[in-house]
PDB file of N, CA and C in Angstrom:
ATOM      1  N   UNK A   1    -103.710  49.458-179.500  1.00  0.00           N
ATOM      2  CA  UNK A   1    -102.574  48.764-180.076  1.00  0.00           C
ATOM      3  C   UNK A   1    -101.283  49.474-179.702  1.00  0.00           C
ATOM      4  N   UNK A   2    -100.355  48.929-179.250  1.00  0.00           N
ATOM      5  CA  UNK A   2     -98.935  49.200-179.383  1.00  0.00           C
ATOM      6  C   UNK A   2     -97.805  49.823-180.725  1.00  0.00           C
ATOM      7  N   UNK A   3     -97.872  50.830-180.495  1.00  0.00           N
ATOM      8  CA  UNK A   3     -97.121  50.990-181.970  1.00  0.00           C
ATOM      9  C   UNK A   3     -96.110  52.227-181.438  1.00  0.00           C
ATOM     10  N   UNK A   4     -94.863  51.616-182.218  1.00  0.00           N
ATOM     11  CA  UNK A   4     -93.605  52.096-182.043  1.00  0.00           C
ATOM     12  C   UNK A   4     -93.180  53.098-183.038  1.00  0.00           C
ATOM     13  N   UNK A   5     -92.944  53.900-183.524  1.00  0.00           N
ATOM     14  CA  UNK A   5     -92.662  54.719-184.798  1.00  0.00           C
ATOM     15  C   UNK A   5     -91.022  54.892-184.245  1.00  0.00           C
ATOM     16  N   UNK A   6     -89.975  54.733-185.694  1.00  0.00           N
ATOM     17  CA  UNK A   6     -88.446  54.812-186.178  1.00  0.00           C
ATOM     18  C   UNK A   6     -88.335  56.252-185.920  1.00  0.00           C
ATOM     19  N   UNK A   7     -87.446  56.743-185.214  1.00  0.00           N
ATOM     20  CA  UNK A   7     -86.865  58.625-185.502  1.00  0.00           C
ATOM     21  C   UNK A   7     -87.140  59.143-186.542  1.00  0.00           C
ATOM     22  N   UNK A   8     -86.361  58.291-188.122  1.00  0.00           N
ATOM     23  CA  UNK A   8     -85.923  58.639-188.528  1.00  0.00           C
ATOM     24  C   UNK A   8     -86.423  57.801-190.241  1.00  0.00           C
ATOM     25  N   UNK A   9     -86.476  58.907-191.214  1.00  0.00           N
ATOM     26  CA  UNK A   9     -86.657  58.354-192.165  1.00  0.00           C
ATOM     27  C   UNK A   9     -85.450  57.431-193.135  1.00  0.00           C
ATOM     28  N   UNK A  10     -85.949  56.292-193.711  1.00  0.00           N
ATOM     29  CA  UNK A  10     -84.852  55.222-194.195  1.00  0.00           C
ATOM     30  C   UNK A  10     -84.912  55.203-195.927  1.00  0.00           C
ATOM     31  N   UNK A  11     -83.727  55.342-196.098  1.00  0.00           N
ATOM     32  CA  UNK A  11     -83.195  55.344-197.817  1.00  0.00           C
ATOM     33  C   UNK A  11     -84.147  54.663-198.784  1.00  0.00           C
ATOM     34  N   UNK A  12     -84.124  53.600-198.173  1.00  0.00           N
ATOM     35  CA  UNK A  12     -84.913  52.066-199.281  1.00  0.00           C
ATOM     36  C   UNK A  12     -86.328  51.464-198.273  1.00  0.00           C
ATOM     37  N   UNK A  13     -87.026  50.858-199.135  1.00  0.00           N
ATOM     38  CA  UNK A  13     -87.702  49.702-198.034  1.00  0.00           C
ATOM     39  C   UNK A  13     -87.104  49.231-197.558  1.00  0.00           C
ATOM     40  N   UNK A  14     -85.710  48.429-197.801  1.00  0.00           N
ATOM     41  CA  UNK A  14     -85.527  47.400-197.053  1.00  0.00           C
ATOM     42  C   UNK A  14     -84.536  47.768-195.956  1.00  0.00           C
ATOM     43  N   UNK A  15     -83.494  49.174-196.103  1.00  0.00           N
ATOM     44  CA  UNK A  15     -83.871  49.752-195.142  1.00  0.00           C
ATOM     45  C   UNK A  15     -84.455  49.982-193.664  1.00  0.00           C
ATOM     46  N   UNK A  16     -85.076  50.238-193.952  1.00  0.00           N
ATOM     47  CA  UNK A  16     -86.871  50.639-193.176  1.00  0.00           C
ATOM     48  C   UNK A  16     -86.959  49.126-192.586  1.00  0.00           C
ATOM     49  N   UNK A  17     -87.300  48.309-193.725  1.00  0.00           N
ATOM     50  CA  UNK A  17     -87.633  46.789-192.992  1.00  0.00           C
ATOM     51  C   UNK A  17     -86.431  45.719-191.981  1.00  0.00           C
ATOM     52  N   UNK A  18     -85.572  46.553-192.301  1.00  0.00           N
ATOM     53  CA  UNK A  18     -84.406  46.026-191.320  1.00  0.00           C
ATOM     54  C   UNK A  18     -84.456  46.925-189.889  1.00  0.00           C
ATOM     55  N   UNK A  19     -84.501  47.651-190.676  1.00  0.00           N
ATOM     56  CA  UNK A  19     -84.710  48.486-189.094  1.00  0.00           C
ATOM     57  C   UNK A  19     -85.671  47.947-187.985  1.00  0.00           C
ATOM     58  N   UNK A  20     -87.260  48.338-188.454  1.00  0.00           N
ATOM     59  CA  UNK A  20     -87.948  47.767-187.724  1.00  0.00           C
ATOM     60  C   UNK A  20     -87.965  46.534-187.417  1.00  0.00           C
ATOM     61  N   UNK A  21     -87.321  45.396-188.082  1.00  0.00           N
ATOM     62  CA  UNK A  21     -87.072  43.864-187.493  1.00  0.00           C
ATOM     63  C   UNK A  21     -86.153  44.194-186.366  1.00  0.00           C
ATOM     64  N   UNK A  22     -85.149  44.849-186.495  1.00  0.00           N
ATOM     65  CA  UNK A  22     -84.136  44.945-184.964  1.00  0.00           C
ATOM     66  C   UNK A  22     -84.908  45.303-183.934  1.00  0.00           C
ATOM     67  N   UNK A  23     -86.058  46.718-184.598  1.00  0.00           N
ATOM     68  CA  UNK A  23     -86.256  47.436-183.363  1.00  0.00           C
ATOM     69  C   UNK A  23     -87.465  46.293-182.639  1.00  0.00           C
ATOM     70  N   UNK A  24     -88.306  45.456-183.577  1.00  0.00           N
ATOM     71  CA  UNK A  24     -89.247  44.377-182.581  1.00  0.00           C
ATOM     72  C   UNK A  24     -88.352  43.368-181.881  1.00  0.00           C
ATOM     73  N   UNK A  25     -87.353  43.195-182.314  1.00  0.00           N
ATOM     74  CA  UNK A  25     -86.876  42.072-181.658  1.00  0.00           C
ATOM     75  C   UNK A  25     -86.089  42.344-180.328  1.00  0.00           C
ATOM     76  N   UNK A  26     -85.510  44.235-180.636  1.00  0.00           N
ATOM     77  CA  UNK A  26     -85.460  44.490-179.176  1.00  0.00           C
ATOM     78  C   UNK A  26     -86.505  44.381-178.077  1.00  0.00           C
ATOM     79  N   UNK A  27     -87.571  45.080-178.809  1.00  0.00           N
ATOM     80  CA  UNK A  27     -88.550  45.064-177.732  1.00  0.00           C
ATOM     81  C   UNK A  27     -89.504  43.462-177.434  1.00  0.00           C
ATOM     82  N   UNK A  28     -89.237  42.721-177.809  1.00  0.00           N
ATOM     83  CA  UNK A  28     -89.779  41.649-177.535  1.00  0.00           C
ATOM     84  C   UNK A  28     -88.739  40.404-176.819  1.00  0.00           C
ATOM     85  N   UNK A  29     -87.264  41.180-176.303  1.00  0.00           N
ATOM     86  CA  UNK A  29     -86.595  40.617-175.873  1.00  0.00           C
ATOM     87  C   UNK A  29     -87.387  40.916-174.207  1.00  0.00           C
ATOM     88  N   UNK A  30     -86.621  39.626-173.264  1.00  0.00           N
ATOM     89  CA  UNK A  30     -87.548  39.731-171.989  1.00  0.00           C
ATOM     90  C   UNK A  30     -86.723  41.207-170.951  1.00  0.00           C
ATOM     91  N   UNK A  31     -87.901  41.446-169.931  1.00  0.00           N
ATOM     92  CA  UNK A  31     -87.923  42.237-169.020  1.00  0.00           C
ATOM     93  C   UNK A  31     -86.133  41.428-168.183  1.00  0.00           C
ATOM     94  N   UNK A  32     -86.501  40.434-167.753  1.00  0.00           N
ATOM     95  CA  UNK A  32     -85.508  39.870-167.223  1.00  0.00           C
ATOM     96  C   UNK A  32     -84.015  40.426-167.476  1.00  0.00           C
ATOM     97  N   UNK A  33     -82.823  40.748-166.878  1.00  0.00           N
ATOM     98  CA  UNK A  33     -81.809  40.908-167.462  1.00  0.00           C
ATOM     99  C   UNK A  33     -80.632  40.323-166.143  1.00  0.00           C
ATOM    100  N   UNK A  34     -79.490  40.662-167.019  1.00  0.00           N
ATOM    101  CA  UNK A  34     -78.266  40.013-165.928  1.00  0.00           C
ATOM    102  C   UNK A  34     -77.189  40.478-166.526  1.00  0.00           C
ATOM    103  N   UNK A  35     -76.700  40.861-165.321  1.00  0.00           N
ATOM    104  CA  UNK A  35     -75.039  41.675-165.601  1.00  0.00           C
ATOM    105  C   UNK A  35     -74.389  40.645-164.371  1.00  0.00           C
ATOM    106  N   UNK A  36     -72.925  40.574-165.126  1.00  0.00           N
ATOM    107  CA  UNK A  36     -72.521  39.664-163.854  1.00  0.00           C
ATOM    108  C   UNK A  36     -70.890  39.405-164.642  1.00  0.00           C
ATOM    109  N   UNK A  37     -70.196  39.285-163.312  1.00  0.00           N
ATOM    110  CA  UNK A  37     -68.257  39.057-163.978  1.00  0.00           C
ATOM    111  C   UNK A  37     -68.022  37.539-163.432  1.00  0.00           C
ATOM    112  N   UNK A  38     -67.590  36.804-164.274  1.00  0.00           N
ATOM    113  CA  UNK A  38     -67.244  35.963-163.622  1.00  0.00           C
ATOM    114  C   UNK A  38     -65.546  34.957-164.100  1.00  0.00           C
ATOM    115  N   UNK A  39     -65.639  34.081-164.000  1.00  0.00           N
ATOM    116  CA  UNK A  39     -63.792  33.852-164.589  1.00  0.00           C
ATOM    117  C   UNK A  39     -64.024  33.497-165.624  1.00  0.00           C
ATOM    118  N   UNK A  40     -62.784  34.198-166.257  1.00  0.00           N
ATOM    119  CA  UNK A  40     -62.383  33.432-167.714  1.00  0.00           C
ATOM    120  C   UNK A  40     -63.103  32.602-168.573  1.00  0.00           C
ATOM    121  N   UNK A  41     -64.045  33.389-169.604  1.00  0.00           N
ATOM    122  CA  UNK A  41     -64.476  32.177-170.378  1.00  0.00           C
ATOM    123  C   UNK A  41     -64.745  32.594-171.489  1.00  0.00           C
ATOM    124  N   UNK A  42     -63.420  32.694-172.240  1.00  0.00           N
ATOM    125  CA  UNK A  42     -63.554  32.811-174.057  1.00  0.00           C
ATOM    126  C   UNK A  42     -64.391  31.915-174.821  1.00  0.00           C
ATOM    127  N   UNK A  43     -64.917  31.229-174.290  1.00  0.00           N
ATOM    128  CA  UNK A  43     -66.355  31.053-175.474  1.00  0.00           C
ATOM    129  C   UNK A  43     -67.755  31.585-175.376  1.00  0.00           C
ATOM    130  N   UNK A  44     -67.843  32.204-174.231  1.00  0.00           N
ATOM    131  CA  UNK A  44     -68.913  33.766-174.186  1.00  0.00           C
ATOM    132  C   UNK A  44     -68.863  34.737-174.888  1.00  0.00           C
ATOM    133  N   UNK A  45     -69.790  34.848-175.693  1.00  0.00           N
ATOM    134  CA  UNK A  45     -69.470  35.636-177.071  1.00  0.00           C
ATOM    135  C   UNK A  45     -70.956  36.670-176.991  1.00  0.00           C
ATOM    136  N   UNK A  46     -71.248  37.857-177.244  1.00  0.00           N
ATOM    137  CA  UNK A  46     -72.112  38.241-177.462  1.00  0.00           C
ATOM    138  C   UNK A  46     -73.243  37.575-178.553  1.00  0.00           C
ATOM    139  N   UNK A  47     -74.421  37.703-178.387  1.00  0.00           N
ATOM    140  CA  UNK A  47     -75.478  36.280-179.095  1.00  0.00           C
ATOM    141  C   UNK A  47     -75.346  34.963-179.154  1.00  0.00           C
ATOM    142  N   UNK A  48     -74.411  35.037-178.253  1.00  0.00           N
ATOM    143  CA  UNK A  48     -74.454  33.692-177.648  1.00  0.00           C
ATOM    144  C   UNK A  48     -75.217  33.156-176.538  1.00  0.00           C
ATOM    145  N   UNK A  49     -75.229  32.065-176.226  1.00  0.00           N
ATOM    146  CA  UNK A  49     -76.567  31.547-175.190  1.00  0.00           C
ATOM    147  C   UNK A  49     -75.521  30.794-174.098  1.00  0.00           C
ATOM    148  N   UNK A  50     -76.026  30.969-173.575  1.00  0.00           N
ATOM    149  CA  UNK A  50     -75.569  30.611-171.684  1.00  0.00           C
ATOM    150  C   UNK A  50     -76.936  30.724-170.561  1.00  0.00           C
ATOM    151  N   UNK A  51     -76.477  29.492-169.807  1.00  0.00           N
ATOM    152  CA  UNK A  51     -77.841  28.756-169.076  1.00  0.00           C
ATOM    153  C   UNK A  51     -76.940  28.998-167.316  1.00  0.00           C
ATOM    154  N   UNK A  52     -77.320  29.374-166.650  1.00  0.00           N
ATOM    155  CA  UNK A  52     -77.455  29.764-165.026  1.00  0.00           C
ATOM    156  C   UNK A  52     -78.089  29.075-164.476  1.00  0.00           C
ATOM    157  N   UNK A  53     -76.894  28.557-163.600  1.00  0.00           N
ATOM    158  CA  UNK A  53     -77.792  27.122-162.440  1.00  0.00           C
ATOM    159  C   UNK A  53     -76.784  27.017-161.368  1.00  0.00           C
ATOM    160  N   UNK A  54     -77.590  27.212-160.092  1.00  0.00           N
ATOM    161  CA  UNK A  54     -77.034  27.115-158.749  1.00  0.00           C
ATOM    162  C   UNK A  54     -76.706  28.406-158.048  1.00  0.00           C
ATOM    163  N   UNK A  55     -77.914  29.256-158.864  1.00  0.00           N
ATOM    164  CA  UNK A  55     -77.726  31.067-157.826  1.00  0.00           C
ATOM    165  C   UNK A  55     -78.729  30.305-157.354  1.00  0.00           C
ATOM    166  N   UNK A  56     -79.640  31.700-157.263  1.00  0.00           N
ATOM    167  CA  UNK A  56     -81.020  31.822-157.057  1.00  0.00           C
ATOM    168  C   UNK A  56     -82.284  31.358-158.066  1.00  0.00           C
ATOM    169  N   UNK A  57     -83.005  30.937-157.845  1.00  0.00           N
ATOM    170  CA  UNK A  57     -84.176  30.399-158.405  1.00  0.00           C
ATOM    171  C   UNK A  57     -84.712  31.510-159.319  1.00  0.00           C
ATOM    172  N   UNK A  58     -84.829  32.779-159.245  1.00  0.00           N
ATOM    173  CA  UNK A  58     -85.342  33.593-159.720  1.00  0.00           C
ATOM    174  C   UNK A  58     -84.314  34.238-160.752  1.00  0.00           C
ATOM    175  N   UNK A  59     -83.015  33.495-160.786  1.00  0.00           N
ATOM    176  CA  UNK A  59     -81.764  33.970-161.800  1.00  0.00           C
ATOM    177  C   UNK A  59     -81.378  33.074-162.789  1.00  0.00           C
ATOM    178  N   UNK A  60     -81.748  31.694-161.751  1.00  0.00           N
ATOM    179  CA  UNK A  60     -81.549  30.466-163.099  1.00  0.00           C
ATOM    180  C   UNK A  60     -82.055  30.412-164.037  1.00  0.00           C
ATOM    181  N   UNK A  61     -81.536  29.868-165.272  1.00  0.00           N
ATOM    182  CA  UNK A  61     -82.200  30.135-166.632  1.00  0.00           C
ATOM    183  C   UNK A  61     -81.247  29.844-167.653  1.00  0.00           C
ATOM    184  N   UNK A  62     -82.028  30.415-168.942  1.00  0.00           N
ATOM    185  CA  UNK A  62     -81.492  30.181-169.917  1.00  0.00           C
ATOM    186  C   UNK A  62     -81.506  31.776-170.679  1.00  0.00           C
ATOM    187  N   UNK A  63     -80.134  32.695-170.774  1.00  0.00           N
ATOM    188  CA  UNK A  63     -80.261  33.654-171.298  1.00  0.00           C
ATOM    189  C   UNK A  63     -79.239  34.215-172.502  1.00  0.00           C
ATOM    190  N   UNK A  64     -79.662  35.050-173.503  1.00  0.00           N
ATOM    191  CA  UNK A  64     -78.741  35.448-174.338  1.00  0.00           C
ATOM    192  C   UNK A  64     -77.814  36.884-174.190  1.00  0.00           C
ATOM    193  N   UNK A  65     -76.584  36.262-174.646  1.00  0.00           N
ATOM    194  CA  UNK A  65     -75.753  36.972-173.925  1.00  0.00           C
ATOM    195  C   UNK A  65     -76.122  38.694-174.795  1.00  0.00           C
ATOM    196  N   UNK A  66     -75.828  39.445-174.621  1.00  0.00           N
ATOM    197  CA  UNK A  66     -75.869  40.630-175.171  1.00  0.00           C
ATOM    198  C   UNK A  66     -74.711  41.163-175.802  1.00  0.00           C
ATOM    199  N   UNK A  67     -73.816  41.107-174.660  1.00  0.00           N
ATOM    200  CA  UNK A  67     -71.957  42.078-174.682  1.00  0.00           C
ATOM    201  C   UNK A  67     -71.508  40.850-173.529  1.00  0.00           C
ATOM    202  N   UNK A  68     -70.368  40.778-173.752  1.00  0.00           N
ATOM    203  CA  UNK A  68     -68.881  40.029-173.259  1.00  0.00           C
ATOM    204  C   UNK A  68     -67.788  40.672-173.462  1.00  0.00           C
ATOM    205  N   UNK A  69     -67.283  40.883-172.178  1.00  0.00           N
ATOM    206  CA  UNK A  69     -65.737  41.517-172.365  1.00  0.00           C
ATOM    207  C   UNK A  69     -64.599  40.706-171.930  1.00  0.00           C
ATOM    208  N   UNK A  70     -63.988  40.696-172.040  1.00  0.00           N
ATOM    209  CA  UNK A  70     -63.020  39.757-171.776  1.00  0.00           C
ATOM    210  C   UNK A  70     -61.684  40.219-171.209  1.00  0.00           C
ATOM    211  N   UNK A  71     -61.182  40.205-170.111  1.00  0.00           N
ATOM    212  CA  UNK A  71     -59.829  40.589-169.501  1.00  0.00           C
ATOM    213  C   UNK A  71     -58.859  39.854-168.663  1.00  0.00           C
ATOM    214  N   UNK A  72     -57.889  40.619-168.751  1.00  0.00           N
ATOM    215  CA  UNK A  72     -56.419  39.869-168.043  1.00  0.00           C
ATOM    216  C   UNK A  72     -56.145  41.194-167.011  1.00  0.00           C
ATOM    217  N   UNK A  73     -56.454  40.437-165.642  1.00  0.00           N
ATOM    218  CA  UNK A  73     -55.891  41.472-164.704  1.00  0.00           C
ATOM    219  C   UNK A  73     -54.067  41.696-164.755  1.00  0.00           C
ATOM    220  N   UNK A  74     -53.292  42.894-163.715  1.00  0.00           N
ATOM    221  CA  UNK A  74     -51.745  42.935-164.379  1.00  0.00           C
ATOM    222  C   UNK A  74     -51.532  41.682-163.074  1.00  0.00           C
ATOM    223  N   UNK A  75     -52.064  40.971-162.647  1.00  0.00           N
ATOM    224  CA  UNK A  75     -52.105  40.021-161.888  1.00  0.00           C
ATOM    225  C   UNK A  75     -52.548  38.606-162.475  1.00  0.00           C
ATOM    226  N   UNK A  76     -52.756  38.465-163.601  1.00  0.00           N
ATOM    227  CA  UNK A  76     -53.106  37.524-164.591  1.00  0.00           C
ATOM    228  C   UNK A  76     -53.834  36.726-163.984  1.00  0.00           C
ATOM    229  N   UNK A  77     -55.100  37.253-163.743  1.00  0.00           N
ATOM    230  CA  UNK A  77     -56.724  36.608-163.565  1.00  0.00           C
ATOM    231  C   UNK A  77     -57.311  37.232-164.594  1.00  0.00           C
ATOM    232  N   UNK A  78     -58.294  35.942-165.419  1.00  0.00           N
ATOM    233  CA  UNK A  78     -58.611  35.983-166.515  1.00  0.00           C
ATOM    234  C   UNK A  78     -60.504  36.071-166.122  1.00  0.00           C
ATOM    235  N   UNK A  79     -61.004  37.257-166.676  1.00  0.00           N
ATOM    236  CA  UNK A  79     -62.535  37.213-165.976  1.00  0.00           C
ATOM    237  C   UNK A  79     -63.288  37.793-167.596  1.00  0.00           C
ATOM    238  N   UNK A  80     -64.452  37.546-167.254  1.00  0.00           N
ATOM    239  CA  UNK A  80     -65.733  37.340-168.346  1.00  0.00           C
ATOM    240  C   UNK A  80     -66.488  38.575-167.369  1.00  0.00           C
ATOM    241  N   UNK A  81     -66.754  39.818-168.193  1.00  0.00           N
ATOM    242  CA  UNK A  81     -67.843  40.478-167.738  1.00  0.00           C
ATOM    243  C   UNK A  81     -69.429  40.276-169.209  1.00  0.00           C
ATOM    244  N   UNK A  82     -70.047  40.148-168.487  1.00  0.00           N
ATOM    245  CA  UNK A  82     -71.669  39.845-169.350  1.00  0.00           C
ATOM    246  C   UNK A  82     -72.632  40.680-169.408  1.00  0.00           C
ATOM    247  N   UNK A  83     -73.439  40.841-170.109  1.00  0.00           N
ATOM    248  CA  UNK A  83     -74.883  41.800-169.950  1.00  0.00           C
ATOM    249  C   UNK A  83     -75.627  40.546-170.554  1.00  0.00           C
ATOM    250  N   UNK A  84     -76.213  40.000-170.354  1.00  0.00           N
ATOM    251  CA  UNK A  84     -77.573  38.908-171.172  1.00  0.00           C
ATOM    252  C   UNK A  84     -78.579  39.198-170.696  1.00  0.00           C
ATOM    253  N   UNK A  85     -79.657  39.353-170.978  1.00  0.00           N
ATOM    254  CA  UNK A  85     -81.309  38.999-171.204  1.00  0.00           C
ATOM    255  C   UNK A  85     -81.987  37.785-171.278  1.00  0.00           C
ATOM    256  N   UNK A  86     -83.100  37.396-171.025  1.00  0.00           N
ATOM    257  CA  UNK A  86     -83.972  36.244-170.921  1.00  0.00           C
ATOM    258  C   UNK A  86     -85.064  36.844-172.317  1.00  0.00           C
ATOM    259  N   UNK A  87     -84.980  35.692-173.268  1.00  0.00           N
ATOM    260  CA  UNK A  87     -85.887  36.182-174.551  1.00  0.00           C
ATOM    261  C   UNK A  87     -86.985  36.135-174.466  1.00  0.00           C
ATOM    262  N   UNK A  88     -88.553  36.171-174.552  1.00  0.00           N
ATOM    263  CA  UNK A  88     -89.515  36.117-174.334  1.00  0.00           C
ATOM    264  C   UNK A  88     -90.105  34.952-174.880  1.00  0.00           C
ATOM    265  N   UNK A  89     -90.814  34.165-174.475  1.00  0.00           N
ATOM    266  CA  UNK A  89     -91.526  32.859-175.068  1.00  0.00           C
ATOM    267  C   UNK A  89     -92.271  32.808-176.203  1.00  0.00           C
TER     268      UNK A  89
END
């Protein structure tokens, strides 16, 4: 069996039971991942969902975003940097 043990000891149960819900849901997020900048798009939000179509076959998809940053070059181009993951089935 697979078993993960916390660092660290937690105050309360629930606590403890929050913890380990984050820490399965990290690890049961997919192998798959994607970093990528692309233009301007303030409604990319971290846990947010965004779908990829017209790379590569092996990139298209449907993934959740992780982190979004958002910037204004001093040239005022407006770009979206991303980290998302593919969730596991």
């Amino acid at each position: 069996e697979n078993v993960h043990r916390l660092p660290h000891p937690y105050n309360t149960q629930e606590e403890a039971k929050a913890a380990a819900k984050s820490k399965l849901d990290e690890l049961n997020r997919g192998d798959a991942s994607l970093n990528m900048t692309l233009l301007g798009n303030a409604d990319i939000t971290a846990e947010g969902r965004i779908t990829i179509s017209k790379l590569r076959n092996d990139v298209n998809g449907d993934y959740i975003v992780k982190s979004a940053t958002h910037s204004l070059s001093s040239d005022a181009v407006f770009s979206t940097s991303i980290q998302a993951y593919v969730e596991k089935g």
